[in-house]
N, C-alpha and C. Protein backbone atom coordinates (compact mmCIF):
# COMPACT_ATOMS: atom_id res chain seq x y z
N UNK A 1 -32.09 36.19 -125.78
CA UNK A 1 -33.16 36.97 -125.18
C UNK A 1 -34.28 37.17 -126.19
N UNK A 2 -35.46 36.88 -125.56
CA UNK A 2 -36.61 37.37 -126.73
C UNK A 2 -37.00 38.32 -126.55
N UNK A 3 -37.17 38.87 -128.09
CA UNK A 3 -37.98 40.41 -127.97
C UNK A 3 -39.50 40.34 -128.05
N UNK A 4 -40.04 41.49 -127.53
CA UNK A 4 -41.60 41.39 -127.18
C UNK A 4 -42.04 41.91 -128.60
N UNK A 5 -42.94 41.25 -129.01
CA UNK A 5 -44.23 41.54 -130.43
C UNK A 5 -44.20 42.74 -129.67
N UNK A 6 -44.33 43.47 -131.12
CA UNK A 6 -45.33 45.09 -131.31
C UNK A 6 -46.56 44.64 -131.93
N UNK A 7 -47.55 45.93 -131.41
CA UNK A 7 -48.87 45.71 -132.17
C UNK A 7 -49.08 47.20 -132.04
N UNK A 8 -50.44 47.28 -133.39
CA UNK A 8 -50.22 48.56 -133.81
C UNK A 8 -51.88 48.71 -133.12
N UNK A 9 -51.88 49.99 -131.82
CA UNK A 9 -53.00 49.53 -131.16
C UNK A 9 -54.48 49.88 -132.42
N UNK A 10 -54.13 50.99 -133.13
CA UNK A 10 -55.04 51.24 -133.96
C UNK A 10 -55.52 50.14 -134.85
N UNK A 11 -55.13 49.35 -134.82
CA UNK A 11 -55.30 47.87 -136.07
C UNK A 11 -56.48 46.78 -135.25
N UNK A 12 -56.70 47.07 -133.81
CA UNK A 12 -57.81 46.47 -133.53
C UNK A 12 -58.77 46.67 -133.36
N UNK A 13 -59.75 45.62 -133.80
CA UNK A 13 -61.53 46.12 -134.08
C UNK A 13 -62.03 46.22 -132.52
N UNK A 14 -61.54 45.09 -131.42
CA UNK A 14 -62.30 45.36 -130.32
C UNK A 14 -61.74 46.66 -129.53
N UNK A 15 -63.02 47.89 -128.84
CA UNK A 15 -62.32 49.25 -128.23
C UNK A 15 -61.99 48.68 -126.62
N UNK A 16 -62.73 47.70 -126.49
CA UNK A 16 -62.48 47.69 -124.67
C UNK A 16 -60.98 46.78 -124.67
N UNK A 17 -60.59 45.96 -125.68
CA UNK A 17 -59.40 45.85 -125.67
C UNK A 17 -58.22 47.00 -126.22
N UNK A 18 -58.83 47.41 -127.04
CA UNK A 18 -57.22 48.95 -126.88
C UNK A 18 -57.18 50.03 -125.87
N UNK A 19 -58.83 50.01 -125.39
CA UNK A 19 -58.72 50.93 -124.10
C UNK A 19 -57.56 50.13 -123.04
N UNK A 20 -58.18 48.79 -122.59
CA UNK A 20 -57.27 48.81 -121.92
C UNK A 20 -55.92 48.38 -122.18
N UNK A 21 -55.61 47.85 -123.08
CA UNK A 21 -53.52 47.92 -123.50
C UNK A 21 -53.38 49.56 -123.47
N UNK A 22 -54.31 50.17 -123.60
CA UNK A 22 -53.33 51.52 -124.08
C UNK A 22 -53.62 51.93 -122.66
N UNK A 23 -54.58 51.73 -121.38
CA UNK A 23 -54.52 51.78 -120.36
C UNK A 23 -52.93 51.34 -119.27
N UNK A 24 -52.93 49.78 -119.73
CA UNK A 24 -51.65 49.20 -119.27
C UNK A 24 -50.48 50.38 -119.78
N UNK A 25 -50.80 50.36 -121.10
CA UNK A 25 -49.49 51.34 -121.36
C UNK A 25 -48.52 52.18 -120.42
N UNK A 26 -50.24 53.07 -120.77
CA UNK A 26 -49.79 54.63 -119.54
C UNK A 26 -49.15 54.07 -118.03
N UNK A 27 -49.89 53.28 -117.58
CA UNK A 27 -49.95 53.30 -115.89
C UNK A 27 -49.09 52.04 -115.55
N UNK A 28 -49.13 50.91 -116.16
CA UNK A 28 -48.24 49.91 -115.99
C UNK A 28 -49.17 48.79 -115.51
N UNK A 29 -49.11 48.09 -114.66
CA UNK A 29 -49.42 46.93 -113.94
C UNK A 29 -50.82 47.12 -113.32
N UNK A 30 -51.53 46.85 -113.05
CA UNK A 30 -53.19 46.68 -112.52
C UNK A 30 -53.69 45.71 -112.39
N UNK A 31 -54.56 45.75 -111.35
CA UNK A 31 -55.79 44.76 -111.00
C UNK A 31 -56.90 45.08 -111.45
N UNK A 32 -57.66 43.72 -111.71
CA UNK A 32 -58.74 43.83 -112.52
C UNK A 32 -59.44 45.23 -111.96
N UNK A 33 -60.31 45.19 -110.59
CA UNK A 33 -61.13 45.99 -110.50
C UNK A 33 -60.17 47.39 -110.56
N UNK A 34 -59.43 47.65 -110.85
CA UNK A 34 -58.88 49.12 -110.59
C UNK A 34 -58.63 49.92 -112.67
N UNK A 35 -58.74 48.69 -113.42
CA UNK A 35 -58.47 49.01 -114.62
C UNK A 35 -60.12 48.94 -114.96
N UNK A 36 -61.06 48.36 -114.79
CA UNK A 36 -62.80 48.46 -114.72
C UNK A 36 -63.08 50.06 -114.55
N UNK A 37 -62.53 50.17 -113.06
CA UNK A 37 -62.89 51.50 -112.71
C UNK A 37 -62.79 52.62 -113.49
N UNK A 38 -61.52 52.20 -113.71
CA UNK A 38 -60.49 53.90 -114.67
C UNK A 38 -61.33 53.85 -115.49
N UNK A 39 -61.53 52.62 -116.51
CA UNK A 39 -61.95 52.18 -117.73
C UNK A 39 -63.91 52.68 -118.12
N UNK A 40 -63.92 52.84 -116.38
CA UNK A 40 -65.58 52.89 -116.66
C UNK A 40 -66.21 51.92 -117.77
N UNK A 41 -66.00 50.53 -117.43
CA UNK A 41 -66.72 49.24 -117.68
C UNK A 41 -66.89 48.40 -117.04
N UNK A 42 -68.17 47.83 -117.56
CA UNK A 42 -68.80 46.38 -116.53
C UNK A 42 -67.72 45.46 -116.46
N UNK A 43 -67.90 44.75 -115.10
CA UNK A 43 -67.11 43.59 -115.05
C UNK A 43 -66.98 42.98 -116.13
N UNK A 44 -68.60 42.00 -116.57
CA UNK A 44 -68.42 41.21 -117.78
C UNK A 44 -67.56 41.60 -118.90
N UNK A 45 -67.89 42.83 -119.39
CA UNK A 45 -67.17 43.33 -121.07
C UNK A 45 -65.83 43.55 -120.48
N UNK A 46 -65.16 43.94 -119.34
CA UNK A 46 -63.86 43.85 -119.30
C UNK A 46 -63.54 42.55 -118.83
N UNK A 47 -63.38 41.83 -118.04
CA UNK A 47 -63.10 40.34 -118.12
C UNK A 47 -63.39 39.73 -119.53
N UNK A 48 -64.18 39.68 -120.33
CA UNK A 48 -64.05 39.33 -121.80
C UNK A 48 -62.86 39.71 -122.35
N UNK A 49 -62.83 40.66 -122.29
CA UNK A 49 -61.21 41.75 -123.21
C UNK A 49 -60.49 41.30 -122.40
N UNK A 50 -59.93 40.80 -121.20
CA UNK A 50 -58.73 40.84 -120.42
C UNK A 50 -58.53 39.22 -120.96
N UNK A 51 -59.66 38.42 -120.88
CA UNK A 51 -59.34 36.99 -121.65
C UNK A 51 -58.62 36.89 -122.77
N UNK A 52 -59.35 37.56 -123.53
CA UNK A 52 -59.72 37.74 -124.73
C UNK A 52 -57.69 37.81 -124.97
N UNK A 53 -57.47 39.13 -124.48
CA UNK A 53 -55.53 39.48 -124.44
C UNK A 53 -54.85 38.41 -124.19
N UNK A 54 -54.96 38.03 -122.65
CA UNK A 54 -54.70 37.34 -122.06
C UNK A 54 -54.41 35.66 -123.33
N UNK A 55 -55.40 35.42 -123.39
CA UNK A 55 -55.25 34.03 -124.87
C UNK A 55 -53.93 34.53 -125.81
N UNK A 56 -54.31 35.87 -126.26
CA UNK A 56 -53.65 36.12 -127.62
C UNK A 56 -51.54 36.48 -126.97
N UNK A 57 -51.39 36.15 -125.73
CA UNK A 57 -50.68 36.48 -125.26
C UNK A 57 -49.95 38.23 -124.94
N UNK A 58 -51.00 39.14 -125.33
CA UNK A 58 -50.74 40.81 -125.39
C UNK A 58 -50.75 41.13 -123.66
N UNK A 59 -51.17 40.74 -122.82
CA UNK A 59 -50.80 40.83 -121.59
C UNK A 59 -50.84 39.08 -120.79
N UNK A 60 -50.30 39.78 -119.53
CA UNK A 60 -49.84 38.58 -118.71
C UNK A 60 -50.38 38.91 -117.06
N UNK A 61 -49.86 37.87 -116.57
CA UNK A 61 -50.49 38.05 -115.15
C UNK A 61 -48.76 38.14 -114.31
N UNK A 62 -48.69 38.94 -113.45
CA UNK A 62 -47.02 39.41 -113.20
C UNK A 62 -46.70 38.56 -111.69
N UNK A 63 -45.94 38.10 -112.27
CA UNK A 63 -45.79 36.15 -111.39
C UNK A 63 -46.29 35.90 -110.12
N UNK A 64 -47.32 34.98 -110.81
CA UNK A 64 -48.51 34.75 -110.58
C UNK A 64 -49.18 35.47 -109.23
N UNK A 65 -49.38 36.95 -109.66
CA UNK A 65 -50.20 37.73 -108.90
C UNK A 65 -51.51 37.80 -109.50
N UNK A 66 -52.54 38.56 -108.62
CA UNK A 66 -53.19 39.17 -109.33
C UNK A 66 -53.23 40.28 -110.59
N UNK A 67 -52.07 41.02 -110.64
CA UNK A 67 -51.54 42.15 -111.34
C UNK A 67 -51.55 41.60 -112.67
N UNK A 68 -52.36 42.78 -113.72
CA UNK A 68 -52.05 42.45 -115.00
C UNK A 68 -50.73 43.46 -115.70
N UNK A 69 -50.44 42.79 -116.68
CA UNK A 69 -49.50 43.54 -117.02
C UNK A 69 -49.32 43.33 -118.79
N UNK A 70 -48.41 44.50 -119.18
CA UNK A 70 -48.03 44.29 -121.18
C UNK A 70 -47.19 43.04 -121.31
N UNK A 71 -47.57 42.56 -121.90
CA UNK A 71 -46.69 41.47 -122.47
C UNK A 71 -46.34 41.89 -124.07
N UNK A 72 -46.73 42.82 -124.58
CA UNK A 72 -45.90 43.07 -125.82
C UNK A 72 -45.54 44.87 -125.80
N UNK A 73 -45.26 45.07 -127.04
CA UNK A 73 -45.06 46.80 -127.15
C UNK A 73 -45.66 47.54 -127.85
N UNK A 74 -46.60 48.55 -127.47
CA UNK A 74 -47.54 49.49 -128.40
C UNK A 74 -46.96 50.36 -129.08
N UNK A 75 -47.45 50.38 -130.42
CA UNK A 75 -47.02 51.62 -130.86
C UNK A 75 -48.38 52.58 -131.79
């Protein structure tokens, strides 16, 4: 069984990406426009950050829905 990477959310320079992992955190699973909303950000700058994760493998898409989700563990 593999264990999920930790990341230390304070250790990253971009904020619209720890807003939202530490968003996923709290609430769990979301769609784009509903984590925008909470998040109070533009489409563009959050679709950047959700890529942006998304590449580095820190979230995932929860089989193959729309729903994003943690793919690792905050601390």
């Amino acid at each position: 069984m593999k264990t999920q990477k930790q990341i230390k959310i304070q250790s990253l320079d971009d904020q619209y990406e720890k807003d939202i992992l530490s968003f996923l955190n709290k609430n769990g699973e979301s769609v784009y426009g509903d984590i925008f909303k909470e998040l109070k950000i533009s489409a563009t700058k959050g679709q950047g950050a959700i890529y942006s994760l998304l590449k580095k493998g820190w979230i995932r898409h929860k089989d193959r829905t729309s729903f994003i989700e943690l793919n690792v563990k905050i601390k």
